[in-house]
C-alpha atoms as a PDB file:
ATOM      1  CA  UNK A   1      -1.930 -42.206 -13.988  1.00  0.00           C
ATOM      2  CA  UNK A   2       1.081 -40.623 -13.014  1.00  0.00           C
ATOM      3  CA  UNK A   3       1.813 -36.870 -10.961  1.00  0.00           C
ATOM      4  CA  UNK A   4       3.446 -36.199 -14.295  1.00  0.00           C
ATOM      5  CA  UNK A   5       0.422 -36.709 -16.636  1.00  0.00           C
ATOM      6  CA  UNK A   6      -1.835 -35.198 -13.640  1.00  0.00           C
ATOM      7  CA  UNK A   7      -0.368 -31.781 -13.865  1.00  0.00           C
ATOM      8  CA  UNK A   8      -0.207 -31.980 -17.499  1.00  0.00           C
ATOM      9  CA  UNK A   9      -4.117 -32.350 -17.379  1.00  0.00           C
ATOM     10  CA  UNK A  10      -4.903 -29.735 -15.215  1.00  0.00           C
ATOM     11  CA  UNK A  11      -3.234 -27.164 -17.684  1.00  0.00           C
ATOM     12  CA  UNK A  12      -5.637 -28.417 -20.443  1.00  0.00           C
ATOM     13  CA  UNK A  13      -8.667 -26.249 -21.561  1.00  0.00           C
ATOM     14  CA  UNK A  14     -11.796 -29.088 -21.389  1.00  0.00           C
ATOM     15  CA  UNK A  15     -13.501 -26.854 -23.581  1.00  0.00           C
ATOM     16  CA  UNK A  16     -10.948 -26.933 -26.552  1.00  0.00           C
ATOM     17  CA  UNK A  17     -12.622 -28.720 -28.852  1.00  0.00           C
ATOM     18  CA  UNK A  18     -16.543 -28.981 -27.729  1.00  0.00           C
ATOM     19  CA  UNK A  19     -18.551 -26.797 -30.259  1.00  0.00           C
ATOM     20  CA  UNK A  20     -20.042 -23.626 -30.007  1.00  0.00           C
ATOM     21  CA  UNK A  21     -18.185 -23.031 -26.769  1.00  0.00           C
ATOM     22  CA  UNK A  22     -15.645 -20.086 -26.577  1.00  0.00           C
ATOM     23  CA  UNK A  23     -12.776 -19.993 -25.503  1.00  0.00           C
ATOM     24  CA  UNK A  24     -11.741 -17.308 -22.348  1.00  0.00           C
ATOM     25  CA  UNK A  25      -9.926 -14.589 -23.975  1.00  0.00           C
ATOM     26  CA  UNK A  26      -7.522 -12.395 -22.270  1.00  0.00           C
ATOM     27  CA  UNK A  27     -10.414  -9.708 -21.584  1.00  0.00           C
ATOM     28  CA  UNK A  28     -12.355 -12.217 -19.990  1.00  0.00           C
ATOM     29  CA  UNK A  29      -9.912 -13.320 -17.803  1.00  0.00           C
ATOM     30  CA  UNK A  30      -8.502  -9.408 -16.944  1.00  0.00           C
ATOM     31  CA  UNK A  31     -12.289  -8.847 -15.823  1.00  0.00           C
ATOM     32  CA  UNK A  32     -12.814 -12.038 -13.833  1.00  0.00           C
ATOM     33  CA  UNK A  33      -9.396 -11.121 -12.187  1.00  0.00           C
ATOM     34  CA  UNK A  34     -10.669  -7.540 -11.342  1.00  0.00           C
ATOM     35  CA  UNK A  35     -13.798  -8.621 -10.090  1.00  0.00           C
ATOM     36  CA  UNK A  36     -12.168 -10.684  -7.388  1.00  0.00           C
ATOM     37  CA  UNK A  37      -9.685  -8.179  -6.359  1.00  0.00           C
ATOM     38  CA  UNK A  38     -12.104  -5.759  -5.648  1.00  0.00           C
ATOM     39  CA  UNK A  39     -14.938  -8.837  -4.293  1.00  0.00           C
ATOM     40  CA  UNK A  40     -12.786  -9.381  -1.288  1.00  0.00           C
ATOM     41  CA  UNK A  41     -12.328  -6.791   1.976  1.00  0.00           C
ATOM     42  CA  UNK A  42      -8.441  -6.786   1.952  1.00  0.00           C
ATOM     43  CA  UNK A  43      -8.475  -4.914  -1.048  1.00  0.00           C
ATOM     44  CA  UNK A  44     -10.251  -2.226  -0.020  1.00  0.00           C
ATOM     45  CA  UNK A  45      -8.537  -2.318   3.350  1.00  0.00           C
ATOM     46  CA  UNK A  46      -5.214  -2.671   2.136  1.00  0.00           C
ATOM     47  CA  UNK A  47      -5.902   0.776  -0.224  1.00  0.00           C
ATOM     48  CA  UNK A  48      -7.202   2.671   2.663  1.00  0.00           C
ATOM     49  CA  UNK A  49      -4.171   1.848   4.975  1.00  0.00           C
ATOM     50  CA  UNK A  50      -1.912   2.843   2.533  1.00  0.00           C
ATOM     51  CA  UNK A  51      -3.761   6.139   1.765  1.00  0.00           C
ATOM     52  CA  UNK A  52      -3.886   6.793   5.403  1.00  0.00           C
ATOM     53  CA  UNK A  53      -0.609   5.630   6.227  1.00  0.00           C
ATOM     54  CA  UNK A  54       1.115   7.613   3.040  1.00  0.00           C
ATOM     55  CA  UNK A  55      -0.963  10.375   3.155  1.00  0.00           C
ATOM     56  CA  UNK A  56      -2.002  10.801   6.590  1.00  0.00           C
ATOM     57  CA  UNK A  57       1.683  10.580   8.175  1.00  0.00           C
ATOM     58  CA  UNK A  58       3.106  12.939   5.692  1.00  0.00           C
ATOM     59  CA  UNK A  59       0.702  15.790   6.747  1.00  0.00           C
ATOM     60  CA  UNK A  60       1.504  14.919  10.533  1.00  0.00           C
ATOM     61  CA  UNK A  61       4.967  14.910  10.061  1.00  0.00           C
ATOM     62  CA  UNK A  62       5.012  18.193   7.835  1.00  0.00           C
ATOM     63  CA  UNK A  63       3.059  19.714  10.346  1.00  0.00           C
ATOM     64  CA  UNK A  64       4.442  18.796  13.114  1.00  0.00           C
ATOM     65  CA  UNK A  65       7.880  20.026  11.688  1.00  0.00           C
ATOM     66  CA  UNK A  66       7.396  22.932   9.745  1.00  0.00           C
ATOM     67  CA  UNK A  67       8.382  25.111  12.684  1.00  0.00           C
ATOM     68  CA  UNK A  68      11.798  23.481  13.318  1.00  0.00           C
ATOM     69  CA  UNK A  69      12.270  23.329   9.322  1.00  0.00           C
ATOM     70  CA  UNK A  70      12.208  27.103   9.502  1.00  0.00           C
ATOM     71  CA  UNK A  71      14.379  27.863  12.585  1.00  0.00           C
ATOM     72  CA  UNK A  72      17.190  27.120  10.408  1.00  0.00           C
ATOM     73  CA  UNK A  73      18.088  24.617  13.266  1.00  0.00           C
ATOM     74  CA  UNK A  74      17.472  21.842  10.932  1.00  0.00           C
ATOM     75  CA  UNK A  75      19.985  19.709   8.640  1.00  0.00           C
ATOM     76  CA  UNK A  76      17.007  18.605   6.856  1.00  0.00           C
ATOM     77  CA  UNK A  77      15.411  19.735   3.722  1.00  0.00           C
ATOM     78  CA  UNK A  78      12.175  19.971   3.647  1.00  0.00           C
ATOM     79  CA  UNK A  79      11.855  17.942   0.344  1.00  0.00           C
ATOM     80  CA  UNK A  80      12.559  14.746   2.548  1.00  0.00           C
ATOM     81  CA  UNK A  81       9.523  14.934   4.048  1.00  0.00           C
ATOM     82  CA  UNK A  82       6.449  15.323   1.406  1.00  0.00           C
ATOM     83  CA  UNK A  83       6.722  12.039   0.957  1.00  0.00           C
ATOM     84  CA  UNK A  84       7.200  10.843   3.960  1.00  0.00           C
ATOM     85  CA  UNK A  85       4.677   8.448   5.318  1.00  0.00           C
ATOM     86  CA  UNK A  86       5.242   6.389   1.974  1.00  0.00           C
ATOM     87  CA  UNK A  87       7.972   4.712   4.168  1.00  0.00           C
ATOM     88  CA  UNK A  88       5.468   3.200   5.980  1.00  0.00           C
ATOM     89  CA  UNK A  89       2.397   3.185   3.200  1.00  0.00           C
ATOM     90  CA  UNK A  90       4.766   0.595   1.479  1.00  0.00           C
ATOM     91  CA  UNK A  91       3.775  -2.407   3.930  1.00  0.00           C
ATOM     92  CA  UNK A  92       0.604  -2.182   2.949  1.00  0.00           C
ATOM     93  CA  UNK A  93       1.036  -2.291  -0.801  1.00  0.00           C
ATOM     94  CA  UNK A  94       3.468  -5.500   0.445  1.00  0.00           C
ATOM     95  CA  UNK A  95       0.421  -7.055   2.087  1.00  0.00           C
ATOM     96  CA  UNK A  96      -2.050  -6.464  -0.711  1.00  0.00           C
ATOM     97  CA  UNK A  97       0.599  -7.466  -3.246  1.00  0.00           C
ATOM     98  CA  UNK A  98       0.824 -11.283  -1.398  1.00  0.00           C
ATOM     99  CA  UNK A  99      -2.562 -11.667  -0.828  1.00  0.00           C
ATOM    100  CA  UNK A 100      -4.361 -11.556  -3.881  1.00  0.00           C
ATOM    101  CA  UNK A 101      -1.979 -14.256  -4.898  1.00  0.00           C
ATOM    102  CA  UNK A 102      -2.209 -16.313  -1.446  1.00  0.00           C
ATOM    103  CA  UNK A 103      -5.566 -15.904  -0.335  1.00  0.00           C
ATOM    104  CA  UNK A 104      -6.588 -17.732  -3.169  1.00  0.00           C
ATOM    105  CA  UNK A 105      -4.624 -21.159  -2.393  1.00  0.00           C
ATOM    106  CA  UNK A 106      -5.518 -20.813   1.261  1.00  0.00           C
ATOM    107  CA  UNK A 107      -9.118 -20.834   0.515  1.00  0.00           C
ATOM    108  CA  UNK A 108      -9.145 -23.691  -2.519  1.00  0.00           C
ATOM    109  CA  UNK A 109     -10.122 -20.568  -5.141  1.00  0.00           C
ATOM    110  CA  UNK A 110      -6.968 -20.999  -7.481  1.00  0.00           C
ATOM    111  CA  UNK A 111      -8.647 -24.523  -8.342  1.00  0.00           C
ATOM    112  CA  UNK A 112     -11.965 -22.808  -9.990  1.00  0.00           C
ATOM    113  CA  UNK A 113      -9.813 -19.825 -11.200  1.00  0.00           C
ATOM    114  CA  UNK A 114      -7.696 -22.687 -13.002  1.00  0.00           C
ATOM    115  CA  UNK A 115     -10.494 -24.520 -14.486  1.00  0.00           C
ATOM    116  CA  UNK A 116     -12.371 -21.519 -16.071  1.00  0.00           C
ATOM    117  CA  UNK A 117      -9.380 -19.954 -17.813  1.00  0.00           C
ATOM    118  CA  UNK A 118      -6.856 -23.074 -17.823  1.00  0.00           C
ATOM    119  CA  UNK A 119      -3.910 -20.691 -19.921  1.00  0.00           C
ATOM    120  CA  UNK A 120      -2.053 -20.054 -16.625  1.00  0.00           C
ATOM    121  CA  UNK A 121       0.460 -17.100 -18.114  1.00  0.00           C
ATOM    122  CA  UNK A 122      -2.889 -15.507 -18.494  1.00  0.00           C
ATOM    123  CA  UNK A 123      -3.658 -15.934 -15.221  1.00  0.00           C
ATOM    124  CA  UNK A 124      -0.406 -14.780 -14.198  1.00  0.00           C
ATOM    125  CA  UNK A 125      -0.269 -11.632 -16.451  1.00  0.00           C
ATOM    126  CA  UNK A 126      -4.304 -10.141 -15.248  1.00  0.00           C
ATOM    127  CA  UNK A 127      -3.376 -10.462 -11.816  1.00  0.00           C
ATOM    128  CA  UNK A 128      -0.174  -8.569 -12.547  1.00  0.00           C
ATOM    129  CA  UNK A 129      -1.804  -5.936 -14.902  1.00  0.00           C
ATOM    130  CA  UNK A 130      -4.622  -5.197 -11.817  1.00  0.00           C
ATOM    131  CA  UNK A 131      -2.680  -5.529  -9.284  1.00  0.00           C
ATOM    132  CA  UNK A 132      -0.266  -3.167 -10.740  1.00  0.00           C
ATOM    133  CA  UNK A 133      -2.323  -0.881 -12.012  1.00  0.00           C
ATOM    134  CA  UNK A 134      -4.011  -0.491  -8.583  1.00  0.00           C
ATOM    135  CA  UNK A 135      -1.352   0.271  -6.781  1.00  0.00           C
ATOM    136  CA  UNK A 136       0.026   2.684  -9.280  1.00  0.00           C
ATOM    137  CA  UNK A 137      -3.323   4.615  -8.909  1.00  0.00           C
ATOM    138  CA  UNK A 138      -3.202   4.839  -5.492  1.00  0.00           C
ATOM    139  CA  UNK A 139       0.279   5.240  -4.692  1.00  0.00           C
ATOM    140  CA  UNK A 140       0.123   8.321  -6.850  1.00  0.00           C
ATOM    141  CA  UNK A 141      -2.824   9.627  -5.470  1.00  0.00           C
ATOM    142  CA  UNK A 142      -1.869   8.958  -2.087  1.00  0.00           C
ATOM    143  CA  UNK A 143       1.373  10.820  -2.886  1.00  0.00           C
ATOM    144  CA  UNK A 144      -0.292  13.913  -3.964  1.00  0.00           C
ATOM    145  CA  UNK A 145      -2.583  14.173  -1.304  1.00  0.00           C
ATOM    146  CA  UNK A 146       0.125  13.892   1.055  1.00  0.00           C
ATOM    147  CA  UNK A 147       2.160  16.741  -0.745  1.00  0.00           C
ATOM    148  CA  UNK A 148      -0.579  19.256  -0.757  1.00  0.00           C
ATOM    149  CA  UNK A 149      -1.512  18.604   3.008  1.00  0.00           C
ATOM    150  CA  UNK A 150       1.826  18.567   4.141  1.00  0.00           C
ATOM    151  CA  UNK A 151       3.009  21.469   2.146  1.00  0.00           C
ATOM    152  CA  UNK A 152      -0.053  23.700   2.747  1.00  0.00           C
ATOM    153  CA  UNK A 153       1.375  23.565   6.902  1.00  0.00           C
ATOM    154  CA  UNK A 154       4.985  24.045   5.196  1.00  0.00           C
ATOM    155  CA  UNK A 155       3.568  27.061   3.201  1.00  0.00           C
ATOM    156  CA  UNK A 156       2.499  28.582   6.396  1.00  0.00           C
ATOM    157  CA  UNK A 157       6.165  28.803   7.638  1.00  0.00           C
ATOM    158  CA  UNK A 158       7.597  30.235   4.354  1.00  0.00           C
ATOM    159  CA  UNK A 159       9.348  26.927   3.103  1.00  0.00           C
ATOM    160  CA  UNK A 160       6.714  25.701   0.846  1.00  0.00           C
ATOM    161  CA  UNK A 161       8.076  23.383  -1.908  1.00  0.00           C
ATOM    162  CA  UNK A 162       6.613  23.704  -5.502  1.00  0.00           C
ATOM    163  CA  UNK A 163       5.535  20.821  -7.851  1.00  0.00           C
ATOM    164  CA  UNK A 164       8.296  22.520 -10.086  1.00  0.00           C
ATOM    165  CA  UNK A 165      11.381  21.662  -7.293  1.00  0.00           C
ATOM    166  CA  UNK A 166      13.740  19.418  -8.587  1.00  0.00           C
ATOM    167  CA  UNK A 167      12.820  15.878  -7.743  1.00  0.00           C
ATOM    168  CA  UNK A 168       9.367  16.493  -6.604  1.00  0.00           C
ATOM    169  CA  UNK A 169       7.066  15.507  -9.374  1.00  0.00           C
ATOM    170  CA  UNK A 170       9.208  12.884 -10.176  1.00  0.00           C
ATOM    171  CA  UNK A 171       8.429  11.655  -6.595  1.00  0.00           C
ATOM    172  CA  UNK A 172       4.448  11.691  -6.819  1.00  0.00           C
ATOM    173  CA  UNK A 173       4.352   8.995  -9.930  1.00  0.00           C
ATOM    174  CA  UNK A 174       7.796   7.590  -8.265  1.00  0.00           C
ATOM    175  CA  UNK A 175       5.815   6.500  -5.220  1.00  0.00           C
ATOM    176  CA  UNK A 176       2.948   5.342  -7.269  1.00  0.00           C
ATOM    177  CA  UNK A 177       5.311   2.775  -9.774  1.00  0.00           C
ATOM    178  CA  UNK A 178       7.221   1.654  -6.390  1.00  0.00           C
ATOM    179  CA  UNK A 179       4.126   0.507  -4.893  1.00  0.00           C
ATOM    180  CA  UNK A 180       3.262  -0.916  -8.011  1.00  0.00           C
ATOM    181  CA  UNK A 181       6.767  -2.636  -8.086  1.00  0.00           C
ATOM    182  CA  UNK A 182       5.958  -4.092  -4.375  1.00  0.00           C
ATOM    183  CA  UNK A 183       3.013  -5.401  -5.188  1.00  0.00           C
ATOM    184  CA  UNK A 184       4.243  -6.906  -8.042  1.00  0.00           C
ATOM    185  CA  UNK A 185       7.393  -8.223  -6.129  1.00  0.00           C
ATOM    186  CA  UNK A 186       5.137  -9.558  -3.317  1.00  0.00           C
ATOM    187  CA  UNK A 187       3.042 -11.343  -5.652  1.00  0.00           C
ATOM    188  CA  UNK A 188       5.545 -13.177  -6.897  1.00  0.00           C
ATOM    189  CA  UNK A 189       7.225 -14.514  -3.587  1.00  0.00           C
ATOM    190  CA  UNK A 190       3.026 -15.672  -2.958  1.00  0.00           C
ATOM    191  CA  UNK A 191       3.245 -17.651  -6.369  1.00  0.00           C
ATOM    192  CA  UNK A 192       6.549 -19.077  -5.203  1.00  0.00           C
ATOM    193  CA  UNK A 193       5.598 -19.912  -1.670  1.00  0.00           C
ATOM    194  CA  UNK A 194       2.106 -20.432  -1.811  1.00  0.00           C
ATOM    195  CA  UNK A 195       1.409 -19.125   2.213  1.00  0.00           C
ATOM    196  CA  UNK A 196       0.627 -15.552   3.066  1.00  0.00           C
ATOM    197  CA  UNK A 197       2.637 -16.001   6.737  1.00  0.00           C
ATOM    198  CA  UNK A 198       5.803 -17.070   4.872  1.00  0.00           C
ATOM    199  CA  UNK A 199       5.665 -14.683   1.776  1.00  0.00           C
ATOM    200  CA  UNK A 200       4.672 -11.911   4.024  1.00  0.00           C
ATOM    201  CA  UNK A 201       7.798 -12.143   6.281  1.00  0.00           C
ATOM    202  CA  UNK A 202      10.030 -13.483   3.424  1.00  0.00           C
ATOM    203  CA  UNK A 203       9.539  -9.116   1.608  1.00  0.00           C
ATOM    204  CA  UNK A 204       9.090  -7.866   4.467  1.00  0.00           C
ATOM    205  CA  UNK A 205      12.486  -9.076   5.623  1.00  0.00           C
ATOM    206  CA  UNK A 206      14.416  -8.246   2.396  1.00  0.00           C
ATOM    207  CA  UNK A 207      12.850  -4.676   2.099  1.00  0.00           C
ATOM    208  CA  UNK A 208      13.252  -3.338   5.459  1.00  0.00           C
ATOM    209  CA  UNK A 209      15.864  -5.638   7.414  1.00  0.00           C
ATOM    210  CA  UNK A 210      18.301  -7.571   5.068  1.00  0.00           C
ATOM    211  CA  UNK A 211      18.044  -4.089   3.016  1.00  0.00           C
ATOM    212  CA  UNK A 212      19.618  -2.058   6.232  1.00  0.00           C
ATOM    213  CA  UNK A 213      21.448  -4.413   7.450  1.00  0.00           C
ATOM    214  CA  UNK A 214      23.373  -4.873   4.421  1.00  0.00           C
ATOM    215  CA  UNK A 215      25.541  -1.986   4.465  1.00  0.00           C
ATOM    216  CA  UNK A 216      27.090  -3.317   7.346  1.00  0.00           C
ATOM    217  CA  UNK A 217      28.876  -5.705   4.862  1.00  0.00           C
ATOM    218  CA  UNK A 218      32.576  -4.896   4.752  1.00  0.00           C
ATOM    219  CA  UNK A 219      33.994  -3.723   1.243  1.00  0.00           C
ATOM    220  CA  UNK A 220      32.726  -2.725  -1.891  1.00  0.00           C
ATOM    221  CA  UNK A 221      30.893  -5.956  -2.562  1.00  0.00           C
ATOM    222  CA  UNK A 222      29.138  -5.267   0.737  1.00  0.00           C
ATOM    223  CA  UNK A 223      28.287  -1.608  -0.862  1.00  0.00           C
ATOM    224  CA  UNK A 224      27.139  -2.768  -4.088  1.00  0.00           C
ATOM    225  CA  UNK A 225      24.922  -5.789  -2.624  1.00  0.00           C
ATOM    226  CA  UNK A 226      22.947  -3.005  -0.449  1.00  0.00           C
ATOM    227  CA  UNK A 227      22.883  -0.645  -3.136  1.00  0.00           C
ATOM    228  CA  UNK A 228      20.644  -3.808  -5.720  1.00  0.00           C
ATOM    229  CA  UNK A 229      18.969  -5.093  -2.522  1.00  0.00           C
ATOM    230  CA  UNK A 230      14.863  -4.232  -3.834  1.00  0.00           C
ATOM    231  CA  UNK A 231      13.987  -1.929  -1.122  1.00  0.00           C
ATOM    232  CA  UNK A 232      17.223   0.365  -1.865  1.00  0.00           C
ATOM    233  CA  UNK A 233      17.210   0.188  -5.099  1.00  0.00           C
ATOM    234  CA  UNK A 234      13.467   1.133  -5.825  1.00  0.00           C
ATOM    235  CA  UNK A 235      12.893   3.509  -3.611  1.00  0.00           C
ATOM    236  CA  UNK A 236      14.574   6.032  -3.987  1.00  0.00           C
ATOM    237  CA  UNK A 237      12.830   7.004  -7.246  1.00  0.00           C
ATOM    238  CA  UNK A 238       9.460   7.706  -5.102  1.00  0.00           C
ATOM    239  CA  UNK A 239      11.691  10.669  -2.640  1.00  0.00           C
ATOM    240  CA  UNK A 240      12.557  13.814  -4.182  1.00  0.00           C
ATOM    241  CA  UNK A 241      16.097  13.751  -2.339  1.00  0.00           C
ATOM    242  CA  UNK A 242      17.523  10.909  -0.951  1.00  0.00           C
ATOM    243  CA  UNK A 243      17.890   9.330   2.564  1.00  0.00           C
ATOM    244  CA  UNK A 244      21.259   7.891   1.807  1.00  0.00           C
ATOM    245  CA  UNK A 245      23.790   9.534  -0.828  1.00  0.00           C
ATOM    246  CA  UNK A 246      24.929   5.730  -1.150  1.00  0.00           C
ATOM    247  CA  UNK A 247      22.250   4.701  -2.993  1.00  0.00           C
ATOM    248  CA  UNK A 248      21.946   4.209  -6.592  1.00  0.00           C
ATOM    249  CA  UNK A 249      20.540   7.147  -8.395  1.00  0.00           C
ATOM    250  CA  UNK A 250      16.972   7.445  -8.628  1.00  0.00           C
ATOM    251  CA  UNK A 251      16.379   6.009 -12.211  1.00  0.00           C
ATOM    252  CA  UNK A 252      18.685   3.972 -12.171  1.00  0.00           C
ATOM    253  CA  UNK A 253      18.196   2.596  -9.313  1.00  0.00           C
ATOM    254  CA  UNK A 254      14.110   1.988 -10.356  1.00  0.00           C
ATOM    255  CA  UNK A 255      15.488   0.287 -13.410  1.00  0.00           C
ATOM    256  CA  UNK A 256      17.460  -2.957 -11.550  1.00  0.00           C
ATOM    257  CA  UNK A 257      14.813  -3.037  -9.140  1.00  0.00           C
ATOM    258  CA  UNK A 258      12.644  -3.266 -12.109  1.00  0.00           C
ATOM    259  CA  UNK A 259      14.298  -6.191 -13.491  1.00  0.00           C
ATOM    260  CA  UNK A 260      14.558  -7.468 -10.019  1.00  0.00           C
ATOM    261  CA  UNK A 261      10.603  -7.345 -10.171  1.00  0.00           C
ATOM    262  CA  UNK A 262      10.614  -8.778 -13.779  1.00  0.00           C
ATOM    263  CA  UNK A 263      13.004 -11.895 -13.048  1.00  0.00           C
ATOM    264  CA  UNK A 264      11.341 -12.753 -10.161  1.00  0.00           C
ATOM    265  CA  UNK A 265       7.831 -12.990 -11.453  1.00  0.00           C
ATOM    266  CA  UNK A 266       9.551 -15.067 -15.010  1.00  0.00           C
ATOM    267  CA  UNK A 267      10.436 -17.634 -12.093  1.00  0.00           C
ATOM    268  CA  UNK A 268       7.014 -17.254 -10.398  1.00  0.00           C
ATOM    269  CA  UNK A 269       5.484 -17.886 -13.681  1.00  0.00           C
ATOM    270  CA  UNK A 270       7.821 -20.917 -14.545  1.00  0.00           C
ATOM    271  CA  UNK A 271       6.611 -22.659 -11.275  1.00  0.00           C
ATOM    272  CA  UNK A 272       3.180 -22.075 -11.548  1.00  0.00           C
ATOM    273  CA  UNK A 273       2.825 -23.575 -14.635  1.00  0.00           C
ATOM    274  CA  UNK A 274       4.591 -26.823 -13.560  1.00  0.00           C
ATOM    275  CA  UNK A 275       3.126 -26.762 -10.171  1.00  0.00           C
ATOM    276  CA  UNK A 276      -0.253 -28.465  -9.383  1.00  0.00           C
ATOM    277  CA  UNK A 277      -2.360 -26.057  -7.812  1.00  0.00           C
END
């Protein structure tokens, strides 16, 4: 038997056509998906980080700065920093993102995951539809929590900002779809690569380091490829002013990295369905 006719096998349901046995529906495999993430630690470390990390550092930093915000001394608005420790929440969502794709071929699991619900788009979509949801949850979350701690020491100085501020609400679900978007993104790169080392540095490379470094490209090719890089792109739709007036606008800029996201995981899905596992 050939590799050919192999891989063709594995992506056969052995339960087709035996009777009285049912066949996994998409429910079925959204729970069994679900189940794992949340059967494992890294999930529920990886949510905690990024709480603490998004949360946690905003509050600091608003605190720590709320004084020299209201000397007037400052260039800064004090809109860039309620969201500020999502800068940092984001590796997190980055880590989570590659290992619930990852951990499973490191440990053999992908095999038993492919044999119970063979359909692998399936597959594909419930990890995306819980991973993304998750994030989404918790980025938002994490967002508010790090607005009303950070603002309440802003508050104190007289340069409180209100829910109602330009930019501002559109930042709390902002931060929640762009660590959904990460994940997502992540994920994909583990489907691709298939080792948590490698995918891991591979996003964390383009986001924070390829992303910068890009706008040291001369000319207005090297503008426009820092401008679609993912991390520039998407992010800027989670801030309720932006870091760098170079960037695309907020929307907009959420939209390519969306289809970014969205290409990448149509390849992802293309090689793991011809891919043994």
């Amino acid at each position: 038997m050939t590799m050919t006719t192999i891989s063709r096998t594995v992506d056969l349901d052995p339960n087709r056509n035996v009777p009285g046995v049912r066949r996994p529906g998409f429910s079925h495999t959204l729970r069994a998906e679900w189940i794992k993430f949340w059967s494992v630690r890294s999930t529920f470390w990886s949510t905690a980080m990024l709480f603490v990390l998004g949360a946690g550092l905003t509050v600091l930093v608003c605190a720590t700065s709320a004084g020299w915000l209201a000397s007037g001394e400052a260039d800064e608005s004090p809109l860039s920093f309620v969201t500020w420790g999502l800068m940092f929440a984001q590796i997190t969502a980055i880590a989570l993102g590659t290992l619930v794709v990852t951990s499973e071929y490191s440990t053999g699991m992908i095999r038993a995951t492919l044999a119970a619900t063979p359909r692998r788009g399936a597959v594909l979509a419930a990890k995306a539809l819980v991973l993304a949801g998750t994030l989404f949850v918790v980025g938002t979350v994490t967002a508010f929590a790090g607005y009303f701690g950070g603002n309440w020491f802003l508050d104190r100085e007289g340069i409180g900002v209100a829910l109602g501020d330009e930019g501002v609400l559109r930042a709390m679900f902002g931060s929640g779809l762009y660590m959904a978007g990460l994940g997502l993104f992540a994920a994909a790169v583990g489907f691709l690569i298939r080792h948590t080392a490698a995918a891991l540095s591979i996003v964390l490379a383009l986001v924070f380091v390829v992303g910068n470094m890009a706008f040291l490209l001369p000319g207005g090719w090297g503008e426009w490829t820092a401008k679609l890089m993912p991390g520039n792109a998407g992010s800027g739709v989670a801030t309720p002013v932006s870091f760098n007036p170079e960037l695309l606008d907020p929307w907009v800029g959420f939209a390519v990295f969306a289809g970014e996201v969205a290409a990448l995981l149509l390849v992802a899905w293309s090689m793991f369905r011809r891919r043994d596992a």
